[in-house]
C-alpha atoms as a PDB file:
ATOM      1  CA  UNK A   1     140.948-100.623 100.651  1.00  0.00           C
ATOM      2  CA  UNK A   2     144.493 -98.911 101.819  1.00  0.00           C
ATOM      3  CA  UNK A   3     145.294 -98.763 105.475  1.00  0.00           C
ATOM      4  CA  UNK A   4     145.680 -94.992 104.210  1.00  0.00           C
ATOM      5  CA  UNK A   5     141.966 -94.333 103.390  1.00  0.00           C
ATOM      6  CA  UNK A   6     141.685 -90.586 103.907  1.00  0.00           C
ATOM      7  CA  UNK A   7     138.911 -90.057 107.203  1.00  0.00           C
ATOM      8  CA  UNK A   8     136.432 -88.416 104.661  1.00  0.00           C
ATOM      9  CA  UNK A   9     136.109 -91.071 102.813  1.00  0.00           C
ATOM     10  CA  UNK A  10     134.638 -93.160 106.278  1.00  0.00           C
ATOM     11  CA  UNK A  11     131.425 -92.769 107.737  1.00  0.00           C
ATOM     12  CA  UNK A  12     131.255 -90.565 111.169  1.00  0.00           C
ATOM     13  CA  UNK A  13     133.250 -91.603 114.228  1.00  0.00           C
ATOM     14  CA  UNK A  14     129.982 -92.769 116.292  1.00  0.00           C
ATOM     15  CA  UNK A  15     128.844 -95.435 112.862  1.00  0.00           C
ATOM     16  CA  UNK A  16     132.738 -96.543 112.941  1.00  0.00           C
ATOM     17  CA  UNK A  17     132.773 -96.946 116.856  1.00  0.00           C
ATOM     18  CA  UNK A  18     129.160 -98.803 116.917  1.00  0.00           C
ATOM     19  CA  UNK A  19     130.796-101.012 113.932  1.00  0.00           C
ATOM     20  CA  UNK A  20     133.767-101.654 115.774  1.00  0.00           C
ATOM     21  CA  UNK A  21     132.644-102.579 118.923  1.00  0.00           C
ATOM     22  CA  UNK A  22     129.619-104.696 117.484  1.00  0.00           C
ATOM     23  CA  UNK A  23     130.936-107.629 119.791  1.00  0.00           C
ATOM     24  CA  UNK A  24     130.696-105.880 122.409  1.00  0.00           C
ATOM     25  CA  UNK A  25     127.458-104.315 121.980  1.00  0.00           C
ATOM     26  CA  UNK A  26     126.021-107.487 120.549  1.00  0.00           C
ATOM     27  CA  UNK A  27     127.001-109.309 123.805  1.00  0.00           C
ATOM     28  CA  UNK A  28     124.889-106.670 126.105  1.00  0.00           C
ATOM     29  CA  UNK A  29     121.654-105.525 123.842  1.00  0.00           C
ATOM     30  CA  UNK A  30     121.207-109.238 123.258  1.00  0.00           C
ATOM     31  CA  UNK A  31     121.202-109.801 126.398  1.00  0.00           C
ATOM     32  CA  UNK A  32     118.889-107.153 127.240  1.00  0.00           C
ATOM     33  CA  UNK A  33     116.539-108.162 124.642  1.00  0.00           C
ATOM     34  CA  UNK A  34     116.214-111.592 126.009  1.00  0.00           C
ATOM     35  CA  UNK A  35     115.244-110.383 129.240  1.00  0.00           C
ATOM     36  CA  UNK A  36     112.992-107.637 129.196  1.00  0.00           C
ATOM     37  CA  UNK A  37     111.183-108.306 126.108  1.00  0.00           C
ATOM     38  CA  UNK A  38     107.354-107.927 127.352  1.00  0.00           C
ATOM     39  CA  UNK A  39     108.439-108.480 130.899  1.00  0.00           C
ATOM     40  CA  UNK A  40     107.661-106.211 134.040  1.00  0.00           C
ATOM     41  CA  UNK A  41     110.898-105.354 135.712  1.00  0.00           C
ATOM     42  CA  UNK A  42     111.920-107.536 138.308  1.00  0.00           C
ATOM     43  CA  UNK A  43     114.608-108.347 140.728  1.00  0.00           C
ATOM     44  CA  UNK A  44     115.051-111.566 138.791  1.00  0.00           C
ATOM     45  CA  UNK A  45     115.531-109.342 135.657  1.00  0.00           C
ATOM     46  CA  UNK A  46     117.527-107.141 137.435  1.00  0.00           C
ATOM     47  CA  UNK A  47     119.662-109.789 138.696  1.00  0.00           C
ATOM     48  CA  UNK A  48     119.805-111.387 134.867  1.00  0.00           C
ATOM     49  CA  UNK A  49     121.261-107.634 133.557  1.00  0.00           C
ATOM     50  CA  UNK A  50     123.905-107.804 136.225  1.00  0.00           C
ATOM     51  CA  UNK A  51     124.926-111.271 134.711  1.00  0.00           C
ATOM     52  CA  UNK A  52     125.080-110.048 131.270  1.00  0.00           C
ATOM     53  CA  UNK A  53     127.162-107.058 132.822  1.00  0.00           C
ATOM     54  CA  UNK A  54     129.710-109.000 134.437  1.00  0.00           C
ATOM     55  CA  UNK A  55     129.873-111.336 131.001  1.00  0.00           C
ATOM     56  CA  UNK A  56     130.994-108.412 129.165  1.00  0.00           C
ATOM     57  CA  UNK A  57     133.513-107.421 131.812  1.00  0.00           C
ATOM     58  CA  UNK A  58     132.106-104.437 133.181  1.00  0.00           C
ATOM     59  CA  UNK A  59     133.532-105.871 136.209  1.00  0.00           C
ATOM     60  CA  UNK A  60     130.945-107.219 139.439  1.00  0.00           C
ATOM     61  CA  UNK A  61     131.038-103.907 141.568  1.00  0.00           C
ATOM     62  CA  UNK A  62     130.041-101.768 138.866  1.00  0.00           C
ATOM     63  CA  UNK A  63     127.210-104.511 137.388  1.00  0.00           C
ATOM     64  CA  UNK A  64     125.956-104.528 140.497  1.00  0.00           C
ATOM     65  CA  UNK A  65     125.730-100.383 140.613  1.00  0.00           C
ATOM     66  CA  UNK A  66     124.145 -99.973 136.947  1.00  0.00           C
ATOM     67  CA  UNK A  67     121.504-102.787 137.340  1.00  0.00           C
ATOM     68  CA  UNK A  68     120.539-100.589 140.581  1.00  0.00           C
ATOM     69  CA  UNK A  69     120.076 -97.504 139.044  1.00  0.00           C
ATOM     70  CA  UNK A  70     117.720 -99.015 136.373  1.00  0.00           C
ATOM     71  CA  UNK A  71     115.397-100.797 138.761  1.00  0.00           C
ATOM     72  CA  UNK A  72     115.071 -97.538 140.651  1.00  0.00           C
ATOM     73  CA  UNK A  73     111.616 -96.468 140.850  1.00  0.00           C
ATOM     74  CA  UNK A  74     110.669 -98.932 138.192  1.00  0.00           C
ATOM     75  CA  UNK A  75     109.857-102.232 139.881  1.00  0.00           C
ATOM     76  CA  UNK A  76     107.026-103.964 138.518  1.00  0.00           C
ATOM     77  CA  UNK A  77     106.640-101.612 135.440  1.00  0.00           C
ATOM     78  CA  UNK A  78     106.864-102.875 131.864  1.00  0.00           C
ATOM     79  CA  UNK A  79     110.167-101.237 129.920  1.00  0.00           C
ATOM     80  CA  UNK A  80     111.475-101.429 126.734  1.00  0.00           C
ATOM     81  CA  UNK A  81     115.246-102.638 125.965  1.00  0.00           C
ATOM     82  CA  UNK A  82     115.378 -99.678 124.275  1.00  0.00           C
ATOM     83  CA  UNK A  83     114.613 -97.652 127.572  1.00  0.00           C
ATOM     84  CA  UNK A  84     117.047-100.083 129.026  1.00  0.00           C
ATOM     85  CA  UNK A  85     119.726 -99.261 126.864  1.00  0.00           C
ATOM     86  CA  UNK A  86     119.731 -95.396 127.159  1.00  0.00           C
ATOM     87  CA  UNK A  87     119.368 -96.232 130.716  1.00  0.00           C
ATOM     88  CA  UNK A  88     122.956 -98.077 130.330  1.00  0.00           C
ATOM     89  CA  UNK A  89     124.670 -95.468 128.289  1.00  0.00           C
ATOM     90  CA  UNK A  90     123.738 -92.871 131.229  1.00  0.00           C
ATOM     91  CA  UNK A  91     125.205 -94.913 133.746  1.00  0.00           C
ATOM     92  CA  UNK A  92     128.471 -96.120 131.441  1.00  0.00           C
ATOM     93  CA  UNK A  93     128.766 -92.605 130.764  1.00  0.00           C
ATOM     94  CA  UNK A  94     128.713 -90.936 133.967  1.00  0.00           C
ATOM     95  CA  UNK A  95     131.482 -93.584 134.556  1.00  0.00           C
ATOM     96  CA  UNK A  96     133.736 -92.652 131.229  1.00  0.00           C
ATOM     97  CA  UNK A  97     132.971 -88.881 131.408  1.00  0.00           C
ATOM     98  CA  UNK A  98     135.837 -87.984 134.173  1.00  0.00           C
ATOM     99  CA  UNK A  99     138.797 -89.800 132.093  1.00  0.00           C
ATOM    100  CA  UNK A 100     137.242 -88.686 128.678  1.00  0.00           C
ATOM    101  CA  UNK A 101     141.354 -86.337 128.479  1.00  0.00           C
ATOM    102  CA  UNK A 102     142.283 -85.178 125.485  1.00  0.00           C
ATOM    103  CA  UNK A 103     146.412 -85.446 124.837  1.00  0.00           C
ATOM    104  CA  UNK A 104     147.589 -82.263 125.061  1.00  0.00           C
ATOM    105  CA  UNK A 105     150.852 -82.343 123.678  1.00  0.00           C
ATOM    106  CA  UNK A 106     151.864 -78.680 123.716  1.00  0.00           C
ATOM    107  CA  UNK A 107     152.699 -78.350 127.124  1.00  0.00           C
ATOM    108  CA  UNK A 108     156.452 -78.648 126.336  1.00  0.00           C
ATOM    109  CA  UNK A 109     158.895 -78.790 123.939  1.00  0.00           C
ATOM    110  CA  UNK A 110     159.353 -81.483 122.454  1.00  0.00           C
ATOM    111  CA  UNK A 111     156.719 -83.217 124.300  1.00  0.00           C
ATOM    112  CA  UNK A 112     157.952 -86.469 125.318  1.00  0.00           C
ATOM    113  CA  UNK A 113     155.706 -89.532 125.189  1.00  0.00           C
ATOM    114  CA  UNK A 114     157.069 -92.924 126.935  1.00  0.00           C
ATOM    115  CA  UNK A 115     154.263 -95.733 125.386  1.00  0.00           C
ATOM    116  CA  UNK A 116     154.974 -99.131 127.605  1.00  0.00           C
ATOM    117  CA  UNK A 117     152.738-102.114 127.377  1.00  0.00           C
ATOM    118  CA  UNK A 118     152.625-105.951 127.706  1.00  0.00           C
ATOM    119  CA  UNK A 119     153.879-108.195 124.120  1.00  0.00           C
ATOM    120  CA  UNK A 120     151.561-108.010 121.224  1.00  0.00           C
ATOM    121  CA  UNK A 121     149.012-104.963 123.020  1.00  0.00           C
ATOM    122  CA  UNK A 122     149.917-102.705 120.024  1.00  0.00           C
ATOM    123  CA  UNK A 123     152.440-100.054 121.005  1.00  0.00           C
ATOM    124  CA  UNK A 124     154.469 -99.702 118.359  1.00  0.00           C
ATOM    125  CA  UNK A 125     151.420 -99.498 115.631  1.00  0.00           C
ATOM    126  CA  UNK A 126     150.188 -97.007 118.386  1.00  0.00           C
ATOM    127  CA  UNK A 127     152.946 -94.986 117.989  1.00  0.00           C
ATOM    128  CA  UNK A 128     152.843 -95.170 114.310  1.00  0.00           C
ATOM    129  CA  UNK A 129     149.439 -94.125 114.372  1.00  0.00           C
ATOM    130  CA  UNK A 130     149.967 -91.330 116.811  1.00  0.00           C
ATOM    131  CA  UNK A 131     153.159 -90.192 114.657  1.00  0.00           C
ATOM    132  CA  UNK A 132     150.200 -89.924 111.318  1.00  0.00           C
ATOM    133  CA  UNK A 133     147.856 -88.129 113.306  1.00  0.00           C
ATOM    134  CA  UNK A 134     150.492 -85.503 115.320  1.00  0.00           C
ATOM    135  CA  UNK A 135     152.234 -85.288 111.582  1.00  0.00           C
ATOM    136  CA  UNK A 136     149.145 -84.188 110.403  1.00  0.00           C
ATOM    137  CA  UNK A 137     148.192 -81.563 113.011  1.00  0.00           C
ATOM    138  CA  UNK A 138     151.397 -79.741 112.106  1.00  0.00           C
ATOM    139  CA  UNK A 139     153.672 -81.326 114.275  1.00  0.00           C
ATOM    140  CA  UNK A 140     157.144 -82.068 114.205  1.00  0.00           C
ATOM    141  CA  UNK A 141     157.869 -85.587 115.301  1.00  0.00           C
ATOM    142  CA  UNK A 142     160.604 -88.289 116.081  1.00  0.00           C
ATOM    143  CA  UNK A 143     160.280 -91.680 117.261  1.00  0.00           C
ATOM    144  CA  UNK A 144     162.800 -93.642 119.194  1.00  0.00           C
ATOM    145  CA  UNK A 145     162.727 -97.602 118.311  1.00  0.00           C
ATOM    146  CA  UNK A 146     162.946 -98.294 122.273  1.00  0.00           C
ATOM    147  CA  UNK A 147     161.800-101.910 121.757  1.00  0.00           C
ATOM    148  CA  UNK A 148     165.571-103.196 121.314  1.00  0.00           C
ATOM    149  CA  UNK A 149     164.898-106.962 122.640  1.00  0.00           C
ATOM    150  CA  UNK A 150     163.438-107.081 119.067  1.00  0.00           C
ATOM    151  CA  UNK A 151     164.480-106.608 115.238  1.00  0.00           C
ATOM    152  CA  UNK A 152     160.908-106.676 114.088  1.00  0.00           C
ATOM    153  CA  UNK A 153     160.196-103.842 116.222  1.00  0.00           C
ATOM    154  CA  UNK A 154     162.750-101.700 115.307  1.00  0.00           C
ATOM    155  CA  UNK A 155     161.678-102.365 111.686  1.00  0.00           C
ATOM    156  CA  UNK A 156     158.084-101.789 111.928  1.00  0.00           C
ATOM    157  CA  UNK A 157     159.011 -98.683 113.729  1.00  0.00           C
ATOM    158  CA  UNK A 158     161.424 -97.322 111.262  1.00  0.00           C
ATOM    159  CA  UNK A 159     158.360 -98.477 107.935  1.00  0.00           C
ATOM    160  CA  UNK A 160     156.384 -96.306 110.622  1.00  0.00           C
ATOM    161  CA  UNK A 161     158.747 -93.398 110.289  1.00  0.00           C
ATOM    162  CA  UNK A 162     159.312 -93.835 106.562  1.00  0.00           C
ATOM    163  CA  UNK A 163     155.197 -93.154 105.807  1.00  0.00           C
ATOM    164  CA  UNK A 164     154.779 -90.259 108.121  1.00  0.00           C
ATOM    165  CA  UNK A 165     157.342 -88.445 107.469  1.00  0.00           C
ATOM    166  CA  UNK A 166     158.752 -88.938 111.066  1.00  0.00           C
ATOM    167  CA  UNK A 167     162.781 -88.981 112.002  1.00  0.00           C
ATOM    168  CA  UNK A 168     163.362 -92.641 113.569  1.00  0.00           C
ATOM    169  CA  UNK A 169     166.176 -93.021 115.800  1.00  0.00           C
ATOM    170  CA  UNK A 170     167.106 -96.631 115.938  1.00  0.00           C
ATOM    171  CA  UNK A 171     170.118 -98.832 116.829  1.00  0.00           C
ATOM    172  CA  UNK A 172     170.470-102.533 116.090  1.00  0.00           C
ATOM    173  CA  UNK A 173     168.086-105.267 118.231  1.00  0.00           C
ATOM    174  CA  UNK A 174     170.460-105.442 121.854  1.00  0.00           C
ATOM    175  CA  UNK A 175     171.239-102.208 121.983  1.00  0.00           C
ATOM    176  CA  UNK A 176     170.694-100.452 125.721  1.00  0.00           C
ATOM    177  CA  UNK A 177     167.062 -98.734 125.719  1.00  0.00           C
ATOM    178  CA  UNK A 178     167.522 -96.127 128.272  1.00  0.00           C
ATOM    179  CA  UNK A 179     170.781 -95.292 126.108  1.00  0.00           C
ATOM    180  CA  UNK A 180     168.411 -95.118 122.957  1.00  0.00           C
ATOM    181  CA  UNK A 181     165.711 -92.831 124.811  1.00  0.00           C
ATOM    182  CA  UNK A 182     168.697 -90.267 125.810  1.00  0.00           C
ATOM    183  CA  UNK A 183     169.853 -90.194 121.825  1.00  0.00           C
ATOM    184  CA  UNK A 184     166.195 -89.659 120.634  1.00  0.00           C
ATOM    185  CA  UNK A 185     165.403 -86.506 123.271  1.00  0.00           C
ATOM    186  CA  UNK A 186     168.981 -85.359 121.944  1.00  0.00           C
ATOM    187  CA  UNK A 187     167.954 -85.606 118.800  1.00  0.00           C
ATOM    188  CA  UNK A 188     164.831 -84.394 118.881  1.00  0.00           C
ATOM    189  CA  UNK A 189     165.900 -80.664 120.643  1.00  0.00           C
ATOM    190  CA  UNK A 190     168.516 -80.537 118.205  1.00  0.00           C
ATOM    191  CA  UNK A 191     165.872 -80.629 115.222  1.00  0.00           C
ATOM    192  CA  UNK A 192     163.511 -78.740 117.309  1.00  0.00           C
ATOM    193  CA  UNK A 193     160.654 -81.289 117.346  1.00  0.00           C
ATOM    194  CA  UNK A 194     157.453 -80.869 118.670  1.00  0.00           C
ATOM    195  CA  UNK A 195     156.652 -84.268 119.734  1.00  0.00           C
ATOM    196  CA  UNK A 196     158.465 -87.310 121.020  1.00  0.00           C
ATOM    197  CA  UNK A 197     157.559 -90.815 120.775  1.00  0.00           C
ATOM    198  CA  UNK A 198     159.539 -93.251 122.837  1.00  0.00           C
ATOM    199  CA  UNK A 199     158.702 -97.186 122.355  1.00  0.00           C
ATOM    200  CA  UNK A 200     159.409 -99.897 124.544  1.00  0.00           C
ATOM    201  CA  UNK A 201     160.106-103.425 125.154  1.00  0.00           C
ATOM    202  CA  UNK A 202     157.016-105.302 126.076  1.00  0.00           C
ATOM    203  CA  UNK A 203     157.378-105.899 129.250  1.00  0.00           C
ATOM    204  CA  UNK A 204     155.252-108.648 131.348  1.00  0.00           C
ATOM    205  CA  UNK A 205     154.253-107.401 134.706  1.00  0.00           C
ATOM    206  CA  UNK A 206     156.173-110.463 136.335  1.00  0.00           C
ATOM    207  CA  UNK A 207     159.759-109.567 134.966  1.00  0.00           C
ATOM    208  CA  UNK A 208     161.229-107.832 137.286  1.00  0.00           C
ATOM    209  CA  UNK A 209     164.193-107.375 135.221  1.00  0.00           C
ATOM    210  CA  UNK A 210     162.397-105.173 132.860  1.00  0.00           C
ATOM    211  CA  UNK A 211     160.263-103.209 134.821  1.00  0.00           C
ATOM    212  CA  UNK A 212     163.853-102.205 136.083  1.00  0.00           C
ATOM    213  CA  UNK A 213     164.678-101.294 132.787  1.00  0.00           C
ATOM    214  CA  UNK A 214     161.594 -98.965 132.270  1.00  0.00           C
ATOM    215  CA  UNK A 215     162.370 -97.094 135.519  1.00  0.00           C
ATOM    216  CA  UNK A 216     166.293 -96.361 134.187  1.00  0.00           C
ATOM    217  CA  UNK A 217     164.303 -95.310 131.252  1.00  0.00           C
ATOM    218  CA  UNK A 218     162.818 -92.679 132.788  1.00  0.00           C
ATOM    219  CA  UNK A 219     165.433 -92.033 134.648  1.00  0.00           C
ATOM    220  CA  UNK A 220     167.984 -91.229 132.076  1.00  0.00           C
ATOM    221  CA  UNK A 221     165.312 -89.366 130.358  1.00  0.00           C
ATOM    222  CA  UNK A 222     165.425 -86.805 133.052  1.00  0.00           C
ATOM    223  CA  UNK A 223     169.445 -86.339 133.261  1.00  0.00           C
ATOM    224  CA  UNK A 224     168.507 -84.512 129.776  1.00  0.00           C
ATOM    225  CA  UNK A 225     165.179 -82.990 130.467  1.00  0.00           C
ATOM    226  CA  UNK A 226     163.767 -83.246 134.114  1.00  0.00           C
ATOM    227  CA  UNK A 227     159.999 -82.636 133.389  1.00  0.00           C
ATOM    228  CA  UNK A 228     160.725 -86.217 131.150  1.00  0.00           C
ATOM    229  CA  UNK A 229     158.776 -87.999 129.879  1.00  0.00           C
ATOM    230  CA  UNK A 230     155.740 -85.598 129.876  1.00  0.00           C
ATOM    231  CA  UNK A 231     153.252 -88.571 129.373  1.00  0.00           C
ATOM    232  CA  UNK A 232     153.700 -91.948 129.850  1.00  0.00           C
ATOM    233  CA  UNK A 233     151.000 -93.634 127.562  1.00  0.00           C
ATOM    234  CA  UNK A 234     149.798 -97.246 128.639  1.00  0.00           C
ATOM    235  CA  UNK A 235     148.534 -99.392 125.441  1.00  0.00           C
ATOM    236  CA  UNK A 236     145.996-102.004 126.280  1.00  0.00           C
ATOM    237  CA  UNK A 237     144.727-104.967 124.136  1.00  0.00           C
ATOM    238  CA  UNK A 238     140.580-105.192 124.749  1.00  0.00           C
ATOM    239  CA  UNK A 239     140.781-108.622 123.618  1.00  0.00           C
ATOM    240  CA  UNK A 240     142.535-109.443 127.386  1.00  0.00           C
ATOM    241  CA  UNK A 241     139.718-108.272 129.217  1.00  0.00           C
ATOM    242  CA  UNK A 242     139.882-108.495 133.104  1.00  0.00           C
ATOM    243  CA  UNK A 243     143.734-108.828 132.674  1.00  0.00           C
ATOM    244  CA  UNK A 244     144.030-105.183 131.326  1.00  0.00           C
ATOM    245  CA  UNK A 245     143.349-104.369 135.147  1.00  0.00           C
ATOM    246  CA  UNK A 246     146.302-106.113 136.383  1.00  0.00           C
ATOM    247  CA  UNK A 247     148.550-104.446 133.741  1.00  0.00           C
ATOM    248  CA  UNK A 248     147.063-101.028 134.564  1.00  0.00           C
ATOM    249  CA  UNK A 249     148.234-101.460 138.095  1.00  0.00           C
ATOM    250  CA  UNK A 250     151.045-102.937 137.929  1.00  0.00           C
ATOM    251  CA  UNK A 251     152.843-100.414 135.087  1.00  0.00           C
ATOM    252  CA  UNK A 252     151.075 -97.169 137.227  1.00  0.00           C
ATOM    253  CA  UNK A 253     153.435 -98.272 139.945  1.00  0.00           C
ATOM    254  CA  UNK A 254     156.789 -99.054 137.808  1.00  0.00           C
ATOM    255  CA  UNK A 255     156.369 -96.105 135.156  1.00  0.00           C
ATOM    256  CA  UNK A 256     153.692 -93.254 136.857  1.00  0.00           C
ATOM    257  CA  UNK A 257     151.221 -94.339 133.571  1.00  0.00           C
ATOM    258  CA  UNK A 258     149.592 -91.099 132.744  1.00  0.00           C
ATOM    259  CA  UNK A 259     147.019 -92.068 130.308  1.00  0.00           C
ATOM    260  CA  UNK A 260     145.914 -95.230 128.500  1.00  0.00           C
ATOM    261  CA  UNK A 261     144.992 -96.425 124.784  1.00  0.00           C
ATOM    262  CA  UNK A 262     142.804 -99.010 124.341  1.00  0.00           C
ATOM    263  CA  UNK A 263     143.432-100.971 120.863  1.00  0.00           C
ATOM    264  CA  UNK A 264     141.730-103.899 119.313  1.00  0.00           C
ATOM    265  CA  UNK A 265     137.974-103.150 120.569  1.00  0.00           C
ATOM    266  CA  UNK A 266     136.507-104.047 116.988  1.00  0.00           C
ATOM    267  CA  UNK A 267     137.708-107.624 117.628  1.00  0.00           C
ATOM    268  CA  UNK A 268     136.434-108.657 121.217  1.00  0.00           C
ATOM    269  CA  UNK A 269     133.068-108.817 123.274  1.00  0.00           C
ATOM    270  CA  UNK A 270     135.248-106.833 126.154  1.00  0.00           C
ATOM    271  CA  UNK A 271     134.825-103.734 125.084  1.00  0.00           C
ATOM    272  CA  UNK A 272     133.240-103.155 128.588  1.00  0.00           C
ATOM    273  CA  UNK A 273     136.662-103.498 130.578  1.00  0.00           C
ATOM    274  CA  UNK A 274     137.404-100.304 129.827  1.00  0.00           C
ATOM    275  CA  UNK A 275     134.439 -99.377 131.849  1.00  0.00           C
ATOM    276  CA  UNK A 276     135.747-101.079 134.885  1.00  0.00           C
ATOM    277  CA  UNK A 277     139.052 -99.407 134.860  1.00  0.00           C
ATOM    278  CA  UNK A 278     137.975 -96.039 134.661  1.00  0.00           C
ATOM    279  CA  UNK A 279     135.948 -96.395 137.351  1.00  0.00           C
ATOM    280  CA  UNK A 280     138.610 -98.028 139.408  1.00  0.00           C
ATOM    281  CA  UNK A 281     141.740 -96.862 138.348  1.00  0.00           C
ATOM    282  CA  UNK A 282     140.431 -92.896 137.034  1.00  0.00           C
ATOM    283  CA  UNK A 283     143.346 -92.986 134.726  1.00  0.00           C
ATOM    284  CA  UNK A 284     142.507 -90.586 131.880  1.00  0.00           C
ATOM    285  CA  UNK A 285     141.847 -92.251 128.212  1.00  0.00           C
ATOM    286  CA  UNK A 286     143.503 -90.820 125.854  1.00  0.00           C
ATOM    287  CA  UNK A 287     142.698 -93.053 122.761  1.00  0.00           C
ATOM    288  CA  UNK A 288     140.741 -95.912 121.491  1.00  0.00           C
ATOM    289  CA  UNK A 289     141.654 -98.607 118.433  1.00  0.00           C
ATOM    290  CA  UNK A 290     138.650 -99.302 116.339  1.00  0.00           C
ATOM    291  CA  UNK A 291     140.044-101.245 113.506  1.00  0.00           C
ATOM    292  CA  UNK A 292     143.345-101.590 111.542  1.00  0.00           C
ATOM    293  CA  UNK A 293     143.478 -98.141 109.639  1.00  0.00           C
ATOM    294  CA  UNK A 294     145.718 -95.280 110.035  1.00  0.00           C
ATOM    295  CA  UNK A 295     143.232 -93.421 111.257  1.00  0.00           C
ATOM    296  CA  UNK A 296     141.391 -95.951 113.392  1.00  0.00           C
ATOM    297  CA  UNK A 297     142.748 -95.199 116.302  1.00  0.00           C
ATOM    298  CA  UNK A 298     140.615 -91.896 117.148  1.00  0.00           C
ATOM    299  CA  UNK A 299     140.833 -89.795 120.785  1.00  0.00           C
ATOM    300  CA  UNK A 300     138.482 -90.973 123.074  1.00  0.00           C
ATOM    301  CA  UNK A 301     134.701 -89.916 123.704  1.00  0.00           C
ATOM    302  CA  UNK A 302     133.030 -91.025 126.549  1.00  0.00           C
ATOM    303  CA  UNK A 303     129.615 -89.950 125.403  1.00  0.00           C
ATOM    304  CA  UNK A 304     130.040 -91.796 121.832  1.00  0.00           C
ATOM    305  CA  UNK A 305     131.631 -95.326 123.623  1.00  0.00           C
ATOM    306  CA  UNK A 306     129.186 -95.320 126.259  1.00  0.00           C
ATOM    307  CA  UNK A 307     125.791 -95.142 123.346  1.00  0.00           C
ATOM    308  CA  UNK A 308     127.760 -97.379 121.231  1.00  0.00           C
ATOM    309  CA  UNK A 309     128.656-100.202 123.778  1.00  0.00           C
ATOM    310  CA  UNK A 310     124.874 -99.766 124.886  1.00  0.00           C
ATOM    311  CA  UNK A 311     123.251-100.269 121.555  1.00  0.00           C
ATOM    312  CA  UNK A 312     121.622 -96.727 122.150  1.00  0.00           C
ATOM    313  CA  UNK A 313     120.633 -94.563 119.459  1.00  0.00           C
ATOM    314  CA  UNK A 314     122.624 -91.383 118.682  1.00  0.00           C
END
């Protein structure tokens, strides 16, 4: 089947989300099966659940919270891993609900979007993606081929361009990014675009070097428009698990992140990290990557991730 597959022709976002983060769901309603399976509840049970918590990197502190709120008021009863479960997609929910933020991209003109990340996280398919589904809201949209340390980038981005219908400014691999972000803004007034999307080198946290180039970035940015960028998206790869915190820390202080997608959660057991940084970092999600298609990348719904990481029913 095309990348391209028209969203009609795919079953509801909830089935797709429980069938993309299977791994991740697998990891915790196994694990809940195995221990409460015709057993009262415990603090040897409870203690069990916070293990299988922490194995799907819902981080220690907030294991340690949710396996509390189920034993309360039910030591010593029998329950069901079913019960279990909803119980679990309560808790993960009242976690995801405050930084369940929709993008709202018409709060300027054009809307500027700066997407950093670490190597190989996704950005630039991001963008892509984000280009297919702002094209198809009615939006007018140009993408700047920011990631100039690398020729493949600059040609995905430009495919990217070619299938959505969006204008791609690009110059060849070694040309100066903040110079590149300044032409695409110009670029994009003059053709009275709606939305900007910037990409970026991918940057790891311990180059100082780059992270210097991200802040010019932003800095030349706003020599042309100072409200720039009006969102600075941070794409994270689920398959890193607790190293997505690091990167969410350590970009929020070099770029101001504003907002995170989450890609790859149909191929990890980590789908729970995300968990763990909303409820540290409160940075609004904006998106989540369920598989490979255009339209796989879907905004986020705290209600939906939190049943389907669970194993609850709808």
């Amino acid at each position: 089947m095309s990348n391209d597959a028209p969203a009609k022709d795919k079953p509801g976002f909830f089935a797709r989300l429980k069938q993309g983060l299977q791994r991740s769901t697998s990891a915790i309603a196994d694990g809940v099966t195995g221990i409460f399976t015709k057993k009262k509840l415990t603090a040897e049970s409870l203690e069990e659940l916070e293990e299988v918590l922490i194995r799907a990197d819902l981080g220690a502190a907030l294991a340690a919270e949710i396996a509390a709120a189920v034993g309360k008021g039910r030591y010593d009863k029998e329950i069901s891993p079913g019960e279990i479960r909803h119980i679990l997609s309560e808790e993960i929910g009242r976690v995801l609900k405050p930084v369940e933020v929709p993008l709202d991209v018409s709060r300027a003109k054009p809307f500027v979007i700066l997407v950093v990340g670490v190597n190989g996280s996704g950005k630039t398919t991001t963008i892509g993606k984000l280009a297919a589904r702002f094209t198809r809201e009615g939006h007018k949209v140009v993408l700047g081929a920011g990631d100039t340390f690398r020729a493949a980038a600059i040609e995905q981005l430009t495919v990217w361009g070619g299938r959505t219908g969006a204008t791609v400014v690009a110059r060849q691999a070694g040309a100066d990014a903040a110079g590149l972000a300044y032409e695409t803004l110009e670029k994009a007034e003059a053709e009275g675009a709606d939305v900007v999307l910037i990409d970026t080198a991918g940057r790891l946290q311990n180059k100082s070097s780059l992270m210097a180039e991200l802040e010019k970035i932003v800095r030349v940015l706003r020599k042309k428009d100072a409200s720039a960028p009006h969102a600075v998206l941070l794409v994270l790869d689920a398959t890193t698990g607790q190293n997505a915190l690091s990167q969410v820390e350590l970009f929020s202080k070099t770029a101001q992140v504003t907002g995170l997608a989450m890609t790859k959660l149909d191929g990890t057991a980590r789908g729970g990290i995300l968990v763990a940084i909303a409820q540290r970092f409160r940075v609004p999600v904006h998106f989540v990557g369920i598989g490979e298609g255009i339209d796989d990348l879907q905004p986020f719904e705290a209600r939906a991730f939190a049943k389907a990481l669970a194993g609850a029913e709808d």
